[in-house]
C-alpha atoms as a PDB file:
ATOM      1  CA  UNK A   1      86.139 108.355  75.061  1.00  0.00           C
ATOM      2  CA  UNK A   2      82.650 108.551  76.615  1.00  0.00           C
ATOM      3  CA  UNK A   3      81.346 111.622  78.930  1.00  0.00           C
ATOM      4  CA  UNK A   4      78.190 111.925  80.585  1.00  0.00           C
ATOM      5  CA  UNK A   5      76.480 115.053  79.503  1.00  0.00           C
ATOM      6  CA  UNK A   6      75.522 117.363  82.829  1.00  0.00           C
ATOM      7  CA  UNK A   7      72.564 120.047  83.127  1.00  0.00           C
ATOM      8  CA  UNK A   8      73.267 123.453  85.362  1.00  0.00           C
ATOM      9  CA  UNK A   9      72.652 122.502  87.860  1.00  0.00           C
ATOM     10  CA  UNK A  10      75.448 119.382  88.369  1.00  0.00           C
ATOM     11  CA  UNK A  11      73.401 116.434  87.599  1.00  0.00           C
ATOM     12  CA  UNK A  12      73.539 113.930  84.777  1.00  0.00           C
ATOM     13  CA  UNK A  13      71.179 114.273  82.055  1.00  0.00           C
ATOM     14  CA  UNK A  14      71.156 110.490  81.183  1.00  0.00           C
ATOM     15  CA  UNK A  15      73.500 111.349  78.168  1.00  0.00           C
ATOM     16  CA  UNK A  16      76.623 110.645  76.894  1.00  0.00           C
ATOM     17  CA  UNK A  17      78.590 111.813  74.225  1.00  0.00           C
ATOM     18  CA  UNK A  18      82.224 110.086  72.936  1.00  0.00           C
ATOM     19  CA  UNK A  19      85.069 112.701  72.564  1.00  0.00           C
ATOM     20  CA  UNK A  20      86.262 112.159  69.784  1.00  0.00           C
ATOM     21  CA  UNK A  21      90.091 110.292  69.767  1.00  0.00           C
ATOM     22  CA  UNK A  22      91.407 112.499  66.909  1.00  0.00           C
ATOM     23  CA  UNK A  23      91.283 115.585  68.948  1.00  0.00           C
ATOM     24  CA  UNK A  24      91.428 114.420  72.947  1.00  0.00           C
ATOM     25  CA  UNK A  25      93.349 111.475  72.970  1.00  0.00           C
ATOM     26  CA  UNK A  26      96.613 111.820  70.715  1.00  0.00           C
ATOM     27  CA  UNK A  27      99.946 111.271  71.646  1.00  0.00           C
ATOM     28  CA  UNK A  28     101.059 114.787  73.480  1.00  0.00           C
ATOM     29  CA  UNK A  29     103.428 116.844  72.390  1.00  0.00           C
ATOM     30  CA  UNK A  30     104.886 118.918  75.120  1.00  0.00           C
ATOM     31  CA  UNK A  31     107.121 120.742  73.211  1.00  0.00           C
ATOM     32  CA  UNK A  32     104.566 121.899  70.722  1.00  0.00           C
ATOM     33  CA  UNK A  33     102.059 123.102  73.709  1.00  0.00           C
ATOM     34  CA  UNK A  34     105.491 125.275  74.823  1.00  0.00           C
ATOM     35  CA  UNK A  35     105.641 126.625  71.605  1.00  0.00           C
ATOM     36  CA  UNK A  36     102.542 127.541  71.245  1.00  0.00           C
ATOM     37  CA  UNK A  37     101.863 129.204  74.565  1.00  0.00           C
ATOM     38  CA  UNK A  38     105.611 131.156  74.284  1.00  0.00           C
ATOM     39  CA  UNK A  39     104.238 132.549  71.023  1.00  0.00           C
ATOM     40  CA  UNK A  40     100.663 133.647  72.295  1.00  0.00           C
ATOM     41  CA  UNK A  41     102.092 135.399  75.384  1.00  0.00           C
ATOM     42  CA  UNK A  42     105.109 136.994  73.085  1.00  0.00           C
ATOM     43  CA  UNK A  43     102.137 138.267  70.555  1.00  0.00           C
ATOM     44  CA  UNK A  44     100.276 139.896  73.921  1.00  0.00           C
ATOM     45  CA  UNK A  45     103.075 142.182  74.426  1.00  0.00           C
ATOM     46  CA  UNK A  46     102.816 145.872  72.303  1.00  0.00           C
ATOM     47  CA  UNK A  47     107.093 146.375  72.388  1.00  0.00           C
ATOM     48  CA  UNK A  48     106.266 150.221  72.831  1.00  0.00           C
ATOM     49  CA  UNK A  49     109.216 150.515  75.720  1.00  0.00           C
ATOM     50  CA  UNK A  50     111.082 153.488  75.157  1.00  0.00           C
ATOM     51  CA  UNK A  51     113.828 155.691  76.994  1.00  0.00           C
ATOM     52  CA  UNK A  52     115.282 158.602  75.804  1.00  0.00           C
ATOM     53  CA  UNK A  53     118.515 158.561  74.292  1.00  0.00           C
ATOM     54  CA  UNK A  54     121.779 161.668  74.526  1.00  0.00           C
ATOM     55  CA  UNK A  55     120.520 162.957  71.346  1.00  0.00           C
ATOM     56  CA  UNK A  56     116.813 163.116  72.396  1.00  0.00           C
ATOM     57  CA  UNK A  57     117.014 165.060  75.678  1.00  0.00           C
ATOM     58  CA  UNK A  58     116.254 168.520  75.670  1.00  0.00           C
ATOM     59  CA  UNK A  59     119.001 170.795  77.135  1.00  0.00           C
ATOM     60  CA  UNK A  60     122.354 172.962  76.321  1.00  0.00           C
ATOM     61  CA  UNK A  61     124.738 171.782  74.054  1.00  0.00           C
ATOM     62  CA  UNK A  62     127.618 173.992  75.121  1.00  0.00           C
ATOM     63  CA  UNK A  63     130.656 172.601  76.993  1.00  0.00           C
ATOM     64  CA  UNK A  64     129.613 172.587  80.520  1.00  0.00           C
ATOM     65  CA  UNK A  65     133.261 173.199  81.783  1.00  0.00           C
ATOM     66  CA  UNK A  66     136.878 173.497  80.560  1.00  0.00           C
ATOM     67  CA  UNK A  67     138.587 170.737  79.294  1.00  0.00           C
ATOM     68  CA  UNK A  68     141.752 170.461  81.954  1.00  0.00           C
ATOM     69  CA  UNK A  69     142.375 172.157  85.270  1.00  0.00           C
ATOM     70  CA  UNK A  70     139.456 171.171  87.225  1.00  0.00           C
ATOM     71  CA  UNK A  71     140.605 168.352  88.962  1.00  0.00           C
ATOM     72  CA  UNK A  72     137.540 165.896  87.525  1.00  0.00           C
ATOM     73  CA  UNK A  73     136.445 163.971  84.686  1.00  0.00           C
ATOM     74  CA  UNK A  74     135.961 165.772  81.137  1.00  0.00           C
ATOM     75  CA  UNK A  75     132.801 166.353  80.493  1.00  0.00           C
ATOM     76  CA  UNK A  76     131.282 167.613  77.514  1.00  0.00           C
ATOM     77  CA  UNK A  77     127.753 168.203  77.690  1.00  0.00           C
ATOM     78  CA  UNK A  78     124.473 168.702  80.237  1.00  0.00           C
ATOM     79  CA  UNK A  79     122.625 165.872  78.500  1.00  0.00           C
ATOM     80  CA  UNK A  80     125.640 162.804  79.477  1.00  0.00           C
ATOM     81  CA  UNK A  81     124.404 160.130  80.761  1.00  0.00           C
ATOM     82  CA  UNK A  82     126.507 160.246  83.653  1.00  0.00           C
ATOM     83  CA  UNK A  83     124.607 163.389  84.719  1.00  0.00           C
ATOM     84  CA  UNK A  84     121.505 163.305  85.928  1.00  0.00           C
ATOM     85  CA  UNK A  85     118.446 164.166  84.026  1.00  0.00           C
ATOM     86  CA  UNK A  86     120.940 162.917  81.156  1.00  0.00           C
ATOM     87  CA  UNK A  87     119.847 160.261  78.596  1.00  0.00           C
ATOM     88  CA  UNK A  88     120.390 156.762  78.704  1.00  0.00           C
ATOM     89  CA  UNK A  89     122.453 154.454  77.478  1.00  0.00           C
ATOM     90  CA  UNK A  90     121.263 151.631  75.933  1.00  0.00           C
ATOM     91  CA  UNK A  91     118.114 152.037  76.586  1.00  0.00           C
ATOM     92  CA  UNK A  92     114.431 150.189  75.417  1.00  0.00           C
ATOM     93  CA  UNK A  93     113.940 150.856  71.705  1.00  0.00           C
ATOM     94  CA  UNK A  94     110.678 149.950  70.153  1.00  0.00           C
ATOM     95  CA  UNK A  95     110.330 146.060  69.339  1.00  0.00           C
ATOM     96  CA  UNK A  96     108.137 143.982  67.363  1.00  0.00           C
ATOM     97  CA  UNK A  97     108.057 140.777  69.182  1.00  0.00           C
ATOM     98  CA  UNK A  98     105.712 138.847  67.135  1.00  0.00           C
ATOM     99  CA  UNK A  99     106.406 135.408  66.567  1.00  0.00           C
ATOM    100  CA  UNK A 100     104.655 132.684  63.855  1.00  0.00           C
ATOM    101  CA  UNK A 101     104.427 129.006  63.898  1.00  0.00           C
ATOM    102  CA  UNK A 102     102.904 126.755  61.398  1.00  0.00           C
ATOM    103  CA  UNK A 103      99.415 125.798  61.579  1.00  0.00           C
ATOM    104  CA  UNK A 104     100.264 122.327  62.016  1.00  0.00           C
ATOM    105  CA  UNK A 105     101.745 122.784  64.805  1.00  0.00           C
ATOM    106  CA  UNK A 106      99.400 124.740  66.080  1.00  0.00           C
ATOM    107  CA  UNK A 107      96.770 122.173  66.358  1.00  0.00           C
ATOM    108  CA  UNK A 108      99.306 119.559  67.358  1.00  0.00           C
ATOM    109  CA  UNK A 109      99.722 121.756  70.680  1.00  0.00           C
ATOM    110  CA  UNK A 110      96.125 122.501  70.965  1.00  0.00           C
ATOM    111  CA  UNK A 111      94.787 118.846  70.818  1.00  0.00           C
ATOM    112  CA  UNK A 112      97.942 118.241  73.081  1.00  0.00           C
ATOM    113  CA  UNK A 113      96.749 120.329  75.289  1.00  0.00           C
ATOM    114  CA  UNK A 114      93.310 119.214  75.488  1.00  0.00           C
ATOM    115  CA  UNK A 115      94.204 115.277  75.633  1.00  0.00           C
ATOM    116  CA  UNK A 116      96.354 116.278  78.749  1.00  0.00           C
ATOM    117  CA  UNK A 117      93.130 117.863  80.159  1.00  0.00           C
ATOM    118  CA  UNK A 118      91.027 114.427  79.508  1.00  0.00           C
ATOM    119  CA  UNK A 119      93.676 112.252  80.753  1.00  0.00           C
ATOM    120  CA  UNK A 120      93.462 114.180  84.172  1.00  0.00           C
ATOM    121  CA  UNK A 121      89.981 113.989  84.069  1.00  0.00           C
ATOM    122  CA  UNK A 122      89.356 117.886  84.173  1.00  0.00           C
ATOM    123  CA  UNK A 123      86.997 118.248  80.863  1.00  0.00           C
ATOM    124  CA  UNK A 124      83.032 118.626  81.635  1.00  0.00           C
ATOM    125  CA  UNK A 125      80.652 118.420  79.092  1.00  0.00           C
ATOM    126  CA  UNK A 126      77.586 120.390  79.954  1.00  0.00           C
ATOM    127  CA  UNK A 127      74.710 120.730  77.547  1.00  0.00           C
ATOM    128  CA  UNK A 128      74.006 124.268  75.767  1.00  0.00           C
ATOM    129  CA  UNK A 129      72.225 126.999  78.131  1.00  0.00           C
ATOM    130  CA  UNK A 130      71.125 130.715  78.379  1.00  0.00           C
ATOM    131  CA  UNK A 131      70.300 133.154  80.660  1.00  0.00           C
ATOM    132  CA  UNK A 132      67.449 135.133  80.421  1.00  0.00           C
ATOM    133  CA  UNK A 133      69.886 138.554  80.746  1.00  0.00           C
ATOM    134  CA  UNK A 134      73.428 139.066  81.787  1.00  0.00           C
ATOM    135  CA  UNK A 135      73.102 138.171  85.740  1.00  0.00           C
ATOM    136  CA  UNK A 136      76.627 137.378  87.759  1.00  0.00           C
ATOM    137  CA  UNK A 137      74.782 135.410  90.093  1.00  0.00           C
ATOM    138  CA  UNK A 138      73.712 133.225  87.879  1.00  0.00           C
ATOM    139  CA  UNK A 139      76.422 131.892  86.734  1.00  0.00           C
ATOM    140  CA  UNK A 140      78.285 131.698  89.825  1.00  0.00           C
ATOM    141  CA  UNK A 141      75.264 129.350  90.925  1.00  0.00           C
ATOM    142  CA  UNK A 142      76.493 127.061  87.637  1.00  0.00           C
ATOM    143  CA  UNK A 143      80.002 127.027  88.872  1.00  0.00           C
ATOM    144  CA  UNK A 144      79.058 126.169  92.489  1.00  0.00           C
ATOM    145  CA  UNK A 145      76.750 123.091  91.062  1.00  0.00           C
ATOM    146  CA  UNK A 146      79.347 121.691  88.852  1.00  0.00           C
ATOM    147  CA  UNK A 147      81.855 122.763  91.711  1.00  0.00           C
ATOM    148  CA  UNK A 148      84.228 124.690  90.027  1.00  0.00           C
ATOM    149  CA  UNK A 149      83.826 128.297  92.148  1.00  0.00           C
ATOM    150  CA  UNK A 150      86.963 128.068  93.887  1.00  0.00           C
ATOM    151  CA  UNK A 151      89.070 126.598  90.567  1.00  0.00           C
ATOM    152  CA  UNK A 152      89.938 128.352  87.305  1.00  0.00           C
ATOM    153  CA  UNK A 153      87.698 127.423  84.658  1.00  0.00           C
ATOM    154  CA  UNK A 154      87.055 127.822  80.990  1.00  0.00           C
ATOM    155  CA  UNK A 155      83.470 127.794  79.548  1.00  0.00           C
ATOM    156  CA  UNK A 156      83.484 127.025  76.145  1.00  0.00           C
ATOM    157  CA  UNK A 157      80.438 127.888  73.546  1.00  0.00           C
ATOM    158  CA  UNK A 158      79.572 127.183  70.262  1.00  0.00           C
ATOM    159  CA  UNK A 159      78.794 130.454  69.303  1.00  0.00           C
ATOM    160  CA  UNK A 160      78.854 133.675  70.983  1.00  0.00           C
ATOM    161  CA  UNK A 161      76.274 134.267  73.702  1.00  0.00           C
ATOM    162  CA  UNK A 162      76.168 137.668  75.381  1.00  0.00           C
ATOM    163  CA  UNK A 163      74.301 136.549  78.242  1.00  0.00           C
ATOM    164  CA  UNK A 164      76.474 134.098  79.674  1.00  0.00           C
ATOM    165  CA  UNK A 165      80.082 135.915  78.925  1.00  0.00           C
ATOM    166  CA  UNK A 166      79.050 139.293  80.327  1.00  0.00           C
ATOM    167  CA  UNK A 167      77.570 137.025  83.137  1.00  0.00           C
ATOM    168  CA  UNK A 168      80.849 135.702  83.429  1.00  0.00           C
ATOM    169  CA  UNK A 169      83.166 139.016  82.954  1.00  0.00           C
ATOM    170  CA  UNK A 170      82.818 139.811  87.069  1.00  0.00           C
ATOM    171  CA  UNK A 171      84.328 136.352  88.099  1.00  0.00           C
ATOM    172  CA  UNK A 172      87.828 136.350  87.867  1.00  0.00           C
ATOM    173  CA  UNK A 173      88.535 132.823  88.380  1.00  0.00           C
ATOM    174  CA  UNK A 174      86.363 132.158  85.059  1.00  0.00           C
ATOM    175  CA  UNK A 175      86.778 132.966  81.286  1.00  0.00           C
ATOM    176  CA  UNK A 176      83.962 132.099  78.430  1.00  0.00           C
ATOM    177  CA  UNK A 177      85.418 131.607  74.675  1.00  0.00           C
ATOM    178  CA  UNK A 178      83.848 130.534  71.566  1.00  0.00           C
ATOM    179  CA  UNK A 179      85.156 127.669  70.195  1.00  0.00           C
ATOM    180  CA  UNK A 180      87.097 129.291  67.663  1.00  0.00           C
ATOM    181  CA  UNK A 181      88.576 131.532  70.568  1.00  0.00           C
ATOM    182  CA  UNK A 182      90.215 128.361  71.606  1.00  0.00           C
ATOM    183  CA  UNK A 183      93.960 128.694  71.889  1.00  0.00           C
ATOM    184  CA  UNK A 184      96.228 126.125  73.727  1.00  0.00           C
ATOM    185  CA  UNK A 185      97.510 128.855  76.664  1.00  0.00           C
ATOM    186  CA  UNK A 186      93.699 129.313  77.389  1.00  0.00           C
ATOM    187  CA  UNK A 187      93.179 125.073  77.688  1.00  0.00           C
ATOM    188  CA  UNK A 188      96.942 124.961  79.736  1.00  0.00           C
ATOM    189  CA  UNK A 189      95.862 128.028  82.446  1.00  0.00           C
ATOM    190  CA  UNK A 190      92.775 126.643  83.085  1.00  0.00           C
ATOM    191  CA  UNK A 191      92.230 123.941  86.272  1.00  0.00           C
ATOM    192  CA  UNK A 192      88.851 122.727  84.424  1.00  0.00           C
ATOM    193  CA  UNK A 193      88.031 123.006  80.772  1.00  0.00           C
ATOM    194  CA  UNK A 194      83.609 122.935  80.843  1.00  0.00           C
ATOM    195  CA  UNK A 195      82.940 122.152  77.261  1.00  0.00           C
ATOM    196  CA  UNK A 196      78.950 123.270  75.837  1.00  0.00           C
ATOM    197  CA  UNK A 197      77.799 120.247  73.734  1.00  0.00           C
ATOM    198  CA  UNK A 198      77.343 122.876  70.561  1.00  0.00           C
ATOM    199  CA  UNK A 199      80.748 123.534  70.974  1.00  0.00           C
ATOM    200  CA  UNK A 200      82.137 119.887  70.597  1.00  0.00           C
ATOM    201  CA  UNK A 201      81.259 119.765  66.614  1.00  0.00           C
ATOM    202  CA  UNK A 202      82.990 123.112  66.279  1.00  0.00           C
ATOM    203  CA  UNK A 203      86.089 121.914  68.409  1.00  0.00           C
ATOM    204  CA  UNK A 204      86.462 118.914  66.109  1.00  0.00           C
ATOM    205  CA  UNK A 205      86.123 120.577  63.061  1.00  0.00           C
ATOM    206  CA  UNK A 206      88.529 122.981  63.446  1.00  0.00           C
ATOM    207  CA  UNK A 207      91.188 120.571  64.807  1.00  0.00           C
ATOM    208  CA  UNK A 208      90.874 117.756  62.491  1.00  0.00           C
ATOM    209  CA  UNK A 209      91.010 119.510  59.039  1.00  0.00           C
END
């Protein structure tokens, strides 16, 4: 699959380069991009919930009132949970919720992910670029020229470049990863995926091993 190779500012530079088919044009595996992106988001959450239980409340332990004559419900102690300021029952107990999946699979869902993308037409090459220091206008003027401002996009590098991400950290429609930051929930939430010609070797090396 050929793509013409666009500068900054929108326009073509004359180039093309040819995606390669072992990474953006397999045969998609929906199932394996759900898998993927139900274990990223479970991994995101820290599972420190917790309520206090009866026996963690602080408070008397004595009998509040006698056991027959009063005309209500026994009750035993301040710290019920049928009183207020009482514990609770059943409540949030801390939770590991990490899950694992194979690595396999893994790259099935990412190069799933990333074929749906080129199918729909919503992967831009651009070729490799810096700013001279972190400026938020400046890359806003790259996303108006390829005309992504109003869309969620994902800038992918090579390698890290502090420049452009902290250029890109005051735009919230727009995220910049390193190709080996690239996870299939990333490539799914994204409208457009904008794809650095450094970062295409990197992409296909780490999904075709």
């Amino acid at each position: 699959m050929e793509v013409a190779v666009l500068d900054i500012k929108g326009k073509e530079t004359g180039r093309k380069v040819t995606l390669s088919d072992a990474v953006f044009s397999v045969e998609p595996s929906k199932h394996a991009v759900y898998l993927d992106v139900k274990q990223y988001l479970a991994n995101q959450r820290q599972g420190t919930h917790k309520s206090k239980e009866r026996a963690e409340i602080a408070g008397s332990t004595r009998k509040i009132k006698k056991q027959k004559g009063t005309g209500t419900a026994r009750a035993g102690s301040i710290k019920s949970p049928v009183f207020k300021g009482g514990g609770r029952i059943f409540g949030p107990r801390p939770k590991d919720y990490t899950q694992k999946l194979n690595k396999n699979l893994k790259k099935l869902a990412r190069k799933s992910a990333l074929t749906l993308k080129a199918k729909d037409n919503s992967i831009v090459v651009v070729e490799d670029f810096n700013f001279e220091a972190p400026k938020t206008k400046d890359f806003a003027s790259v996303l108006k020229a390829l005309g992504l401002e109003s869309k969620k996009s994902l800038f992918v590098l090579g390698d890290s470049n502090n420049n452009v991400y902290l250029s890109s950290r005051n735009l919230k429609g727009s995220e910049v990863v390193t190709a080996s930051e690239l996870n299939t929930y990333k490539i799914v939430n994204a409208n457009n995926i904008v794809l650095l010609e450094g970062s295409l070797e990197r992409i296909e090396s780490n999904l075709s091993k």
